[in-house]
Every structure is written in structure tokens, then in C-alpha cells.
N, C-alpha and C. Protein backbone atom coordinates (compact mmCIF):
# COMPACT_ATOMS: atom_id res chain seq x y z
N UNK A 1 4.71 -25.01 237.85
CA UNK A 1 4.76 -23.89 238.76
C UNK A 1 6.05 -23.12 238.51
N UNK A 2 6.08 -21.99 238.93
CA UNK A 2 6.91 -20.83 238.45
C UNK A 2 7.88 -20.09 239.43
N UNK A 3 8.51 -20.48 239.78
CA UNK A 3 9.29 -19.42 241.40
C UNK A 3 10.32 -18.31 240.56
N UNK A 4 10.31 -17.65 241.39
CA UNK A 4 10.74 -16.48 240.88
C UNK A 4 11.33 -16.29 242.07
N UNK A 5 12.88 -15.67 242.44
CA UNK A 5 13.58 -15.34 243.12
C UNK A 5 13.59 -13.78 243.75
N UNK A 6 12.98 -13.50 244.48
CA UNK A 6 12.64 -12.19 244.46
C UNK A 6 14.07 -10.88 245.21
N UNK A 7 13.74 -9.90 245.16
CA UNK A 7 15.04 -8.94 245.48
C UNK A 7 15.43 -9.05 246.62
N UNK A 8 14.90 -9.82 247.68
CA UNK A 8 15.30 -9.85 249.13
C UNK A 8 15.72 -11.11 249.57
N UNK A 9 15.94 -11.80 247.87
CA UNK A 9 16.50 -12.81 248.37
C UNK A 9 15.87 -14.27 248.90
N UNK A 10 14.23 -14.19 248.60
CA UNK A 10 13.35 -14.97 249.36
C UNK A 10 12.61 -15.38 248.80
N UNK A 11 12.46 -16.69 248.46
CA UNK A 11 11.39 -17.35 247.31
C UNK A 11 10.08 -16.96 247.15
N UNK A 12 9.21 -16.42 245.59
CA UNK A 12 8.02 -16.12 245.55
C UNK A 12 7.37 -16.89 244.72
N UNK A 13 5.89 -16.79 244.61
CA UNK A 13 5.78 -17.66 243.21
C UNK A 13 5.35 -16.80 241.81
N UNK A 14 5.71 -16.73 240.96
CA UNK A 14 5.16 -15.44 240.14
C UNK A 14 5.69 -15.64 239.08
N UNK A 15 5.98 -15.11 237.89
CA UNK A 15 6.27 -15.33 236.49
C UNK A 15 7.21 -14.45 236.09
N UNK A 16 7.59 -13.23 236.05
CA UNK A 16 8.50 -12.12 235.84
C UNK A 16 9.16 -11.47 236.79
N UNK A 17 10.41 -11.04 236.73
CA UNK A 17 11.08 -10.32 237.80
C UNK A 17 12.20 -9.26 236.75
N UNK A 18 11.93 -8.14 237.04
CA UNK A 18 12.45 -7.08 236.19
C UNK A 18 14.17 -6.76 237.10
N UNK A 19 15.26 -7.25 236.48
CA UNK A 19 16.28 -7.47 236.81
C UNK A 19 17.27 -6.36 235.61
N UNK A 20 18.21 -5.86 236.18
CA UNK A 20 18.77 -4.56 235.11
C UNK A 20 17.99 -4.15 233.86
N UNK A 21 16.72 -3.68 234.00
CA UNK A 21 15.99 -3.48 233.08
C UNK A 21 15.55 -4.05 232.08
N UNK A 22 16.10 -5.60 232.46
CA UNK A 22 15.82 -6.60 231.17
C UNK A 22 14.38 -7.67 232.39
N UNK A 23 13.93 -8.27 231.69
CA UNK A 23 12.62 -8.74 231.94
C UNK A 23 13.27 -10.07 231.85
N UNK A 24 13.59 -10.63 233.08
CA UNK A 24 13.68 -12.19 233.20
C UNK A 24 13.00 -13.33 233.80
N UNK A 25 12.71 -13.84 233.14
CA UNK A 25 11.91 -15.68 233.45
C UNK A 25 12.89 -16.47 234.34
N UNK A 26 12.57 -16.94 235.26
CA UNK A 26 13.11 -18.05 235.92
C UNK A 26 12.04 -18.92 236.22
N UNK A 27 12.77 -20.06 235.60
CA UNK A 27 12.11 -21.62 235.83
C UNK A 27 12.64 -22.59 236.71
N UNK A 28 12.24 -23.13 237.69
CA UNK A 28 12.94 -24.36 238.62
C UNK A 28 12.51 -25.20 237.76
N UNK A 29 13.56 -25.96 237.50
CA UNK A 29 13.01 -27.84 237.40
C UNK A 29 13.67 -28.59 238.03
N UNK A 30 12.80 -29.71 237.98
CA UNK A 30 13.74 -30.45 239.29
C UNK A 30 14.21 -31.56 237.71
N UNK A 31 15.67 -32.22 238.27
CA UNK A 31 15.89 -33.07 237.26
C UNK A 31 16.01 -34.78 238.11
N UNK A 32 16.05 -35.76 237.48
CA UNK A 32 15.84 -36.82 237.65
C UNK A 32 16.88 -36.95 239.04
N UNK A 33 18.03 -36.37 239.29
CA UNK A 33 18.79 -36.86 240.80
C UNK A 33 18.04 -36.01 241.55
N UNK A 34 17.17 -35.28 241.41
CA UNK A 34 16.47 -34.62 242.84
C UNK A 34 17.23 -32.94 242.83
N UNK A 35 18.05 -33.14 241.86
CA UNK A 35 19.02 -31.30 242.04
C UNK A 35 18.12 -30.86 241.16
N UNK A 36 17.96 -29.30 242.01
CA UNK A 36 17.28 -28.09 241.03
C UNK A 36 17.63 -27.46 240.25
N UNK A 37 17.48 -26.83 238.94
CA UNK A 37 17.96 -25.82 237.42
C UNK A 37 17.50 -25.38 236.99
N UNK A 38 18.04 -23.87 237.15
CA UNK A 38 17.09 -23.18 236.71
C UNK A 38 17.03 -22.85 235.14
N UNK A 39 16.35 -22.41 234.49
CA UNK A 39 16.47 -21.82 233.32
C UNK A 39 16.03 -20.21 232.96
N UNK A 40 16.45 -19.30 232.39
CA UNK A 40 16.46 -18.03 232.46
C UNK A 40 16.29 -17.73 230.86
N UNK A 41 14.59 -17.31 230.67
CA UNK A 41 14.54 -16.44 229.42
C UNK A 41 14.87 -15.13 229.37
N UNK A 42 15.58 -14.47 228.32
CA UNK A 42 15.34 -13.29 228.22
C UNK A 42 14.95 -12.48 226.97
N UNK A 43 14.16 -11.22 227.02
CA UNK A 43 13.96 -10.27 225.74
C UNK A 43 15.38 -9.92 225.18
N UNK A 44 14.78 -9.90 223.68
CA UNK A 44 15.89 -9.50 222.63
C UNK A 44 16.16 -8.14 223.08
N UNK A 45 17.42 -7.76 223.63
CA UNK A 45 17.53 -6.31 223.84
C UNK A 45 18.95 -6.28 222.63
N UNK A 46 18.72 -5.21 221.58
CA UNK A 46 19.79 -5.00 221.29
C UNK A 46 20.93 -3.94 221.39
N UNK A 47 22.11 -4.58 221.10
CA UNK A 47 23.57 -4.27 221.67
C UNK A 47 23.46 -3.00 221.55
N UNK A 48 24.97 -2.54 222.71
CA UNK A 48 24.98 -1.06 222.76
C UNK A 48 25.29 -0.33 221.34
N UNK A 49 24.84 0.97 221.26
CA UNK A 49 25.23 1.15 219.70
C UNK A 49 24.73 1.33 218.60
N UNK A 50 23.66 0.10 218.83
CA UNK A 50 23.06 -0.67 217.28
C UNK A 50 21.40 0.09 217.81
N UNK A 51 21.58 1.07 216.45
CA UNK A 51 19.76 1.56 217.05
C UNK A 51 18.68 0.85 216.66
N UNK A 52 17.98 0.96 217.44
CA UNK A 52 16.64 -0.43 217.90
C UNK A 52 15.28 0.38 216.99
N UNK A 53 15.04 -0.92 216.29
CA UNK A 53 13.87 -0.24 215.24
C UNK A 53 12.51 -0.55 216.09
N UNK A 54 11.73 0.43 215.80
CA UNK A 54 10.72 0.56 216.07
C UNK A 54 9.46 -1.09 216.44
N UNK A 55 9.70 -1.97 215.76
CA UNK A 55 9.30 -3.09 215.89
C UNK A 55 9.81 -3.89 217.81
N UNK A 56 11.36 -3.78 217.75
CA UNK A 56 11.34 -3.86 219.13
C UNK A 56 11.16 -2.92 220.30
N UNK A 57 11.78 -1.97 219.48
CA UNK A 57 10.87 -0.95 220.84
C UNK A 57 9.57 -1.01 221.60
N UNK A 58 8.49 -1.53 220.49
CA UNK A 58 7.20 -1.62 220.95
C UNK A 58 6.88 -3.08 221.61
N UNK A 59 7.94 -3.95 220.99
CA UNK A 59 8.15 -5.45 221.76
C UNK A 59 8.49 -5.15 223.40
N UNK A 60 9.55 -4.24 223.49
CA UNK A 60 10.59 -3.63 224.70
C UNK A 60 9.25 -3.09 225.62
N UNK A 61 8.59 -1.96 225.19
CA UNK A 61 7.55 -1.64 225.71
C UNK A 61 6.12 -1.84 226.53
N UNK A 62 5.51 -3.22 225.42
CA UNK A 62 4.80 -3.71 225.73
C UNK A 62 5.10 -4.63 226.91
N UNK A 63 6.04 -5.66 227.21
CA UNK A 63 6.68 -5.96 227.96
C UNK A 63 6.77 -5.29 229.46
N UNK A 64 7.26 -4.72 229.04
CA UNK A 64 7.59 -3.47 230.35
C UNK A 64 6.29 -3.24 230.87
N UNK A 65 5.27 -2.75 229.77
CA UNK A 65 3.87 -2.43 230.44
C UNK A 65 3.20 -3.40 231.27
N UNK A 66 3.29 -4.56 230.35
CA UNK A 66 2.64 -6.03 231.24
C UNK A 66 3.19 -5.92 232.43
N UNK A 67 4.64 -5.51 232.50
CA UNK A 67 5.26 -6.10 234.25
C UNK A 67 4.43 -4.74 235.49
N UNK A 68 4.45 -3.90 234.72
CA UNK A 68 3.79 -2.52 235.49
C UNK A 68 2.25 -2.91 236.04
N UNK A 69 1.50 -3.89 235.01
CA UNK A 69 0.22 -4.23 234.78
C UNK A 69 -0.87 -3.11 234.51
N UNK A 70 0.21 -2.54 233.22
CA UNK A 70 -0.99 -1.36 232.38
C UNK A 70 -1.30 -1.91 230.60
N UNK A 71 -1.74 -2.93 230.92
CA UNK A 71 -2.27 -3.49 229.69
C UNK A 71 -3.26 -3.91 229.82
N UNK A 72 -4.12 -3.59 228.85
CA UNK A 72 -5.56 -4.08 228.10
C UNK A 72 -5.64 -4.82 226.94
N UNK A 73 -5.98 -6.17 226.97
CA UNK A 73 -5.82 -7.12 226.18
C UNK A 73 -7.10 -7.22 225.44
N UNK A 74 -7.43 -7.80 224.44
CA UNK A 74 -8.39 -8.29 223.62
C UNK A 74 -9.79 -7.13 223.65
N UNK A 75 -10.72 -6.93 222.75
CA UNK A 75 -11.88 -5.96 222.28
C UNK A 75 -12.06 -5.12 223.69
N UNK A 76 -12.61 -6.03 224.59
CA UNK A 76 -13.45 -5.56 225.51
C UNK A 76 -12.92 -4.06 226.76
N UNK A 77 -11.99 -4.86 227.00
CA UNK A 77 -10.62 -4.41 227.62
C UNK A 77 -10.34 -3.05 226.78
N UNK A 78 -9.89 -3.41 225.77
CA UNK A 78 -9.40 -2.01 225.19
C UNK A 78 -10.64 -1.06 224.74
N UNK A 79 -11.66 -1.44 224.63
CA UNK A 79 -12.77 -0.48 224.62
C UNK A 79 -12.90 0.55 225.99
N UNK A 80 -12.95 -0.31 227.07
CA UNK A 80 -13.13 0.09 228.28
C UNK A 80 -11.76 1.20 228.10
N UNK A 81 -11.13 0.96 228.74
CA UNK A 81 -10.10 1.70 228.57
C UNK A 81 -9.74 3.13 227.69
N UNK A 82 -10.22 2.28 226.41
CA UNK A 82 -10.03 4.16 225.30
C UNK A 82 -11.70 4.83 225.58
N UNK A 83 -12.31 3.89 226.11
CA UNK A 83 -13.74 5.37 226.69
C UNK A 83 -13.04 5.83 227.89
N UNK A 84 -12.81 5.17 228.83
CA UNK A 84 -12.31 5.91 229.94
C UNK A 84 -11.32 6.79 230.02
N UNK A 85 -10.70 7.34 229.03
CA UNK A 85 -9.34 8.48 228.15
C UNK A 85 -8.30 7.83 229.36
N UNK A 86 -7.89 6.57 229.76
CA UNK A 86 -6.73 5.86 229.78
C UNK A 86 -5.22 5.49 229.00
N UNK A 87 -6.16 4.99 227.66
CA UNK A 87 -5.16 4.61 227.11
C UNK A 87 -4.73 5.60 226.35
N UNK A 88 -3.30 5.12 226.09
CA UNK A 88 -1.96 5.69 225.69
C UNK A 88 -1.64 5.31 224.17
N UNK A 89 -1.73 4.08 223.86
CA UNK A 89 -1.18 3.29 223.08
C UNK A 89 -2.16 2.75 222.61
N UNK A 90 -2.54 2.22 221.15
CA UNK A 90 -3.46 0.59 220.93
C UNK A 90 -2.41 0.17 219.85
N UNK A 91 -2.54 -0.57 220.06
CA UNK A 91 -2.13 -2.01 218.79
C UNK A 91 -2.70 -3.17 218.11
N UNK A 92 -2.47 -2.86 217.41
CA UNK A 92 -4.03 -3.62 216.35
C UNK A 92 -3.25 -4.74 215.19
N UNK A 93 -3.78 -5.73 215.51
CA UNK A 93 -2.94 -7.18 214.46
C UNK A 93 -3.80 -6.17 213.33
N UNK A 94 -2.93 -6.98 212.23
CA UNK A 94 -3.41 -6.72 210.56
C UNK A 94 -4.14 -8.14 210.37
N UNK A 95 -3.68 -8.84 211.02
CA UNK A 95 -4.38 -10.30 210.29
C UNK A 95 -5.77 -10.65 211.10
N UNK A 96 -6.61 -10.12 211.65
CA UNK A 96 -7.70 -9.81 212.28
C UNK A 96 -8.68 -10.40 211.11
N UNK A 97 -9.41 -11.38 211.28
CA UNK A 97 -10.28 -11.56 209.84
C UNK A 97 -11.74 -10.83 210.19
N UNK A 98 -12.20 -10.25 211.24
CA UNK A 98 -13.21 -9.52 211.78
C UNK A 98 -13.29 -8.35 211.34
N UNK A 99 -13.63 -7.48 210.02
CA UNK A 99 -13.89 -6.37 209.65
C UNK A 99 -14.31 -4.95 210.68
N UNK A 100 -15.66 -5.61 211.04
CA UNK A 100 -15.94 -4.84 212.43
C UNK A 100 -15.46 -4.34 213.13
N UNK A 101 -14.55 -5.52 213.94
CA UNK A 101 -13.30 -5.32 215.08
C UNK A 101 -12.67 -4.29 214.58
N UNK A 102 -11.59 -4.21 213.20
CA UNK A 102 -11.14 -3.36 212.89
C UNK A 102 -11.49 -2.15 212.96
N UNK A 103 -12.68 -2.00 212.58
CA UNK A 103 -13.29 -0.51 212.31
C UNK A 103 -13.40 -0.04 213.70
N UNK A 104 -14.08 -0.81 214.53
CA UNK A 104 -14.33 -0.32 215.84
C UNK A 104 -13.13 0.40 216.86
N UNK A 105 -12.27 -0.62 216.11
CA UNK A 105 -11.02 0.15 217.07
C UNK A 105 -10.64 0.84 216.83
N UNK A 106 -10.65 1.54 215.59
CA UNK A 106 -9.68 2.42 214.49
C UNK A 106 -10.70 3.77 214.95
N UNK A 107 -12.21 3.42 214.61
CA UNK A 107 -13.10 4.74 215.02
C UNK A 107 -12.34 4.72 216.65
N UNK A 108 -12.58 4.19 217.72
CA UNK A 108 -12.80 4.54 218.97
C UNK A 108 -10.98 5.85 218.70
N UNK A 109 -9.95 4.87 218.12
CA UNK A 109 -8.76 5.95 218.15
C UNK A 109 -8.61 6.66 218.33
N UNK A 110 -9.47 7.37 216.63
CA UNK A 110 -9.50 8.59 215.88
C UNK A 110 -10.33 9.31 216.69
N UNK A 111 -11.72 9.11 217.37
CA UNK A 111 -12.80 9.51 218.44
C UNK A 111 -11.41 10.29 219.41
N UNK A 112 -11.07 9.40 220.18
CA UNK A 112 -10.12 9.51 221.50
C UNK A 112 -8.80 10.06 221.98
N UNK A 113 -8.66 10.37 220.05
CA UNK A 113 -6.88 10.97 219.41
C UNK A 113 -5.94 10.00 220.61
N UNK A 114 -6.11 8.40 219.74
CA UNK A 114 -5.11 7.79 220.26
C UNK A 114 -4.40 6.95 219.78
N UNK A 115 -2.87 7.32 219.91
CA UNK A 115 -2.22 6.84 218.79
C UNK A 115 -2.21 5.37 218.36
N UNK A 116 -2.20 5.01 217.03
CA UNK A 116 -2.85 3.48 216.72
C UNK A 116 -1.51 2.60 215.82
N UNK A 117 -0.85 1.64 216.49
CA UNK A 117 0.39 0.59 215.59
C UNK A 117 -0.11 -0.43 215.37
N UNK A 118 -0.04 -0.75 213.76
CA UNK A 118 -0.63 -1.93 213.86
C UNK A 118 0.33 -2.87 213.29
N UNK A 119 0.42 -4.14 213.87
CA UNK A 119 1.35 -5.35 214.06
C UNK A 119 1.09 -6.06 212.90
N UNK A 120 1.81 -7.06 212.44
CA UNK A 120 1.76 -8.07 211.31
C UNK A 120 0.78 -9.25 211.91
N UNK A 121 1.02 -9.83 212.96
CA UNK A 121 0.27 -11.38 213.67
C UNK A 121 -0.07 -11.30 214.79
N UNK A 122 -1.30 -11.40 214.72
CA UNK A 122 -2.02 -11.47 216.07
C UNK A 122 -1.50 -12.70 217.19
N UNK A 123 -1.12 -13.82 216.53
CA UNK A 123 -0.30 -14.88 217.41
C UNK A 123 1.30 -14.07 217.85
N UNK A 124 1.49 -12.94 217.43
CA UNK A 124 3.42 -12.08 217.72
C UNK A 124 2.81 -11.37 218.80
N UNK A 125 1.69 -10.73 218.06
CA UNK A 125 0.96 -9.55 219.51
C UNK A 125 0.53 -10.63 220.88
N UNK A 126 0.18 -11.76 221.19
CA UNK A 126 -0.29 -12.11 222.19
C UNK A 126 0.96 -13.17 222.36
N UNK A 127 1.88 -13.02 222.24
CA UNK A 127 3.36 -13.32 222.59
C UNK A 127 4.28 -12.27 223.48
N UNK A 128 3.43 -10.84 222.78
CA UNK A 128 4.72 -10.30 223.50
C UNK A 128 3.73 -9.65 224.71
N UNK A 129 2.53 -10.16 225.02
CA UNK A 129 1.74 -9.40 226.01
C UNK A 129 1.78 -10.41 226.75
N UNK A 130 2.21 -11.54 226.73
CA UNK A 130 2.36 -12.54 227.50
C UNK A 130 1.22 -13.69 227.57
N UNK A 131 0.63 -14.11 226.51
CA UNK A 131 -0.60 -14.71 226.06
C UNK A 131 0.11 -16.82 225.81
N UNK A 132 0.98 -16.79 226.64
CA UNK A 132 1.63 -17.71 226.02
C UNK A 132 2.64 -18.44 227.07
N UNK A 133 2.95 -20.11 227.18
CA UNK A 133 3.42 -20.44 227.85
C UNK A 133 5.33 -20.53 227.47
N UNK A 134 6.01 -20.28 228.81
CA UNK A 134 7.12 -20.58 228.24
C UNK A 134 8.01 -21.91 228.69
N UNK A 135 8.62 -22.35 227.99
CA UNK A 135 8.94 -23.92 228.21
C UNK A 135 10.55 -24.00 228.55
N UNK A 136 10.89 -25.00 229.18
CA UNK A 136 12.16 -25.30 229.34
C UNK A 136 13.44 -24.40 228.80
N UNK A 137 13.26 -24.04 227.54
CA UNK A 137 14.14 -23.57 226.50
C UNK A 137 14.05 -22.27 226.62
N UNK A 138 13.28 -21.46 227.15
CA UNK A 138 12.90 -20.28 227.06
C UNK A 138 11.90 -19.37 225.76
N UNK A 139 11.27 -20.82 225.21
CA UNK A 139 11.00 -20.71 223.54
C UNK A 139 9.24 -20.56 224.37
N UNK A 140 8.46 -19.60 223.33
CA UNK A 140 7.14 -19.29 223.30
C UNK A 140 6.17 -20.54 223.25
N UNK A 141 5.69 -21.36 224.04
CA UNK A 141 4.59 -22.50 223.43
C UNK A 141 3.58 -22.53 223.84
N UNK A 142 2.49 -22.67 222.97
CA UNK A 142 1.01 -22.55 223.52
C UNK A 142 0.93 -21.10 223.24
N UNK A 143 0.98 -20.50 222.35
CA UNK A 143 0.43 -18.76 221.95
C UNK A 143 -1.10 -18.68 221.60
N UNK A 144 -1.22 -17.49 222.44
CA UNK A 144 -2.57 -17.25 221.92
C UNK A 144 -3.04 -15.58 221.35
N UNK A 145 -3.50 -15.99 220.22
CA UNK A 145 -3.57 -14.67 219.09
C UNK A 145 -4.12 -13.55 220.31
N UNK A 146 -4.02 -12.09 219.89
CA UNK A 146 -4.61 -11.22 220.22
C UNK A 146 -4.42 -10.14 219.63
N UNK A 147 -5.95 -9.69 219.15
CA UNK A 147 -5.55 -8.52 217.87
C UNK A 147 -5.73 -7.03 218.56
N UNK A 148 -6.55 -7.25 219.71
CA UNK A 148 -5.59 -5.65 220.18
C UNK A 148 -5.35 -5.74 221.37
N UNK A 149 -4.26 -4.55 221.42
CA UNK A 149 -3.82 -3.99 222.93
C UNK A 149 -3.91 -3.05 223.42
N UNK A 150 -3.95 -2.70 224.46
CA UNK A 150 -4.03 -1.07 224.79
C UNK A 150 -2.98 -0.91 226.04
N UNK A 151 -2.00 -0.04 225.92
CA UNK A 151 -1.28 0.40 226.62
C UNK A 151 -1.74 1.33 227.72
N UNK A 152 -2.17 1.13 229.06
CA UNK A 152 -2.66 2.39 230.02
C UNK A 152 -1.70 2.81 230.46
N UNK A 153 -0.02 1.70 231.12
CA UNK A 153 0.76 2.20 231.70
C UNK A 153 1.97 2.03 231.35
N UNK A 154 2.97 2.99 230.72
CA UNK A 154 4.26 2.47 230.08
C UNK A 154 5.26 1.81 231.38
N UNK A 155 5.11 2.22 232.52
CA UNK A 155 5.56 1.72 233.64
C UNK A 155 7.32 3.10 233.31
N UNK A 156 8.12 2.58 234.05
CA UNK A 156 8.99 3.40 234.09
C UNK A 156 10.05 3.76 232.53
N UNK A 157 10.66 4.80 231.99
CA UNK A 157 11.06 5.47 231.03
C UNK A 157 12.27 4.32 230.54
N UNK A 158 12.15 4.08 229.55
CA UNK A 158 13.32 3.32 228.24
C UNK A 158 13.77 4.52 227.30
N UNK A 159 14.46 3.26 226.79
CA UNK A 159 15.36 3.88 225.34
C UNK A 159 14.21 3.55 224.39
N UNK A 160 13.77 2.23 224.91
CA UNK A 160 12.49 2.13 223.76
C UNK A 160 11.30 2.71 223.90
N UNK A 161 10.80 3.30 224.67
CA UNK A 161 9.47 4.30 224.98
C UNK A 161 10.10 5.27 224.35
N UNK A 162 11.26 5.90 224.09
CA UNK A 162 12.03 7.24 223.56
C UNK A 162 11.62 6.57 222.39
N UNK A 163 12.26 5.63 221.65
CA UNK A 163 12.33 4.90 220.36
C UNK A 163 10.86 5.11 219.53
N UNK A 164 9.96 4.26 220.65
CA UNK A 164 8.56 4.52 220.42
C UNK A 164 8.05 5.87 219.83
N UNK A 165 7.67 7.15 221.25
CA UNK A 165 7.44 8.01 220.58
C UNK A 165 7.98 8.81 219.56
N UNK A 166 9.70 8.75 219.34
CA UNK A 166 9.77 9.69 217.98
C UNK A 166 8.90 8.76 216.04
N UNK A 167 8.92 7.69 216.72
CA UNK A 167 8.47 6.96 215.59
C UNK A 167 6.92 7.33 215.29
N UNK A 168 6.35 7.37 216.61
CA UNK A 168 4.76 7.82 217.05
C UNK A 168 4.74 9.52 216.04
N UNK A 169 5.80 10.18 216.44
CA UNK A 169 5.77 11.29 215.99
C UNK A 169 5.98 11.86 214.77
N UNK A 170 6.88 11.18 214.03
CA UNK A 170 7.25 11.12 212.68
C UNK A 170 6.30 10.65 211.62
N UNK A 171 5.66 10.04 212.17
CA UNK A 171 4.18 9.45 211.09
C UNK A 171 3.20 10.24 210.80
């Protein structure tokens, strides 16, 4: 089970809590004397300065969207969605061994003029949509592939949604 410390100060149970714009995990465990510890994952945000390539931006993003809950996960989902002129975003694994799938999503896009990134691993894409348990360490275990996504809601404005679209735009 998962508690999450919420902004008022008052225990909830839930999985994410969006804290200075970084997306943090808190885990209780209880340890063998009965005292509680927490553990705290966080996203790779990088340092001030250092410009953020397009790969995390859309990591940064997707993220963000899950906490908003404007994501569409796996075929069905993102079909629904790019007929209903929702989505924003799709993201499409390369390692998809389903020919079909591919095509289907790529037509619905081009149909829907919607912009299409496609990822290296379908086990990275259903990591960063949250397809996956996180353990003690703050390390990914138990992933589960997912070869597309669909973005409906970026949720509130980043450096990496900026990052995103000039990259969106430049292609």
C-alpha cells in the first residue's frame, strides 16, 4: 500500500503527489522495530542550464499528463480518443512486432493531423506512463510494455511541453 502525504498535511492513499513541479513517490515501510521510512522516487529532471533533449521532455511530459489523468494507454484507448479529435500527442514503440497496429495508428494520425513520436521500447513507454511497480529503491519493477499512447491532457505548461513542441515543430 502506498500513502502519500497530501498538501494539507493529512494522510491519503494514492501513488503520486506533484511537489515543486517534480513528480514524487512516497513509500511508507514499516521496518523490523515498528519505526516508519519513507522512501522518495524522483524523475530525472535535468540541471539548471543544461538543455533537455527531446527524449526527456516527452519522459517530463508524459508524466505530467498521467498526474493530470489525460492519457490513453494501449490500441483501444488511443483509437477512441484520436476519433473523438482529443488527442494531442501519440506515441508509438518501434519495437511493436504487430504490423497492423502500426499502420493503424500511423493512418488514424495522418487521418486526424496528429502529431506522431515514436519511442525505441515499448517496456520504456509503459514505464514512463506508469505501467509498472515501484520498489523500495525507487527502481522500475514489474514493467509492462505499451506500444501506444495518446496524450489528451498536457496538464499544466513546462519547460518540457516548450521542449516538446519546438521539436514537434522542427520535423
Amino acid at each position: 500500500m502506498m500513502i502519500v502525504l497530501s498538501r494539507n498535511s493529512s494522510w491519503c492513499i494514492g501513488r503520486i503527489w506533484n511537489l515543486d513541479r517534480r513528480e514524487v513517490t512516497h513509500q511508507i515501510h514499516s521496518t523490523m522495530s515498528g519505526e516508519e521510512v519513507a522512501v522518495v522516487a524522483e524523475t530525472p529532471v535535468p540541471l539548471l542550464g543544461e538543455k533537455m533533449d527531446h527524449e526527456t521532455a516527452l519522459q517530463l511530459c508524459l508524466r505530467k499528463s498521467r498526474a493530470y489523468g489525460g492519457i490513453a494507454r494501449g490500441l483501444h484507448e488511443a483509437a477512441k480518443a484520436i476519433e473523438k479529435h482529443t488527442a494531442q500527442l501519440c506515441v508509438l514503440a518501434e519495437d511493436c512486432d504487430q504490423q497492423d497496429y502500426k499502420k493503424l495508428v500511423i493512418g488514424l494520425c495522418k487521418d486526424h493531423n496528429i502529431n506522431l513520436i515514436t519511442v525505441a521500447s515499448a517496456k520504456t513507454l509503459g514505464e514512463w506512463v506508469g505501467l509498472c511497480k515501484i520498489d523500495s529503491e525507487g527502481k522500475a519493477r514489474k514493467v509492462v510494455g505499451c506500444s501506444c499512447v495518446v496524450v489528451k491532457d498536457y496538464g499544466e505548461e513546462s519547460e518540457a511541453l516548450h521542449v516538446l513542441e519546438e521539436h514537434l515543430k522542427s520535423r
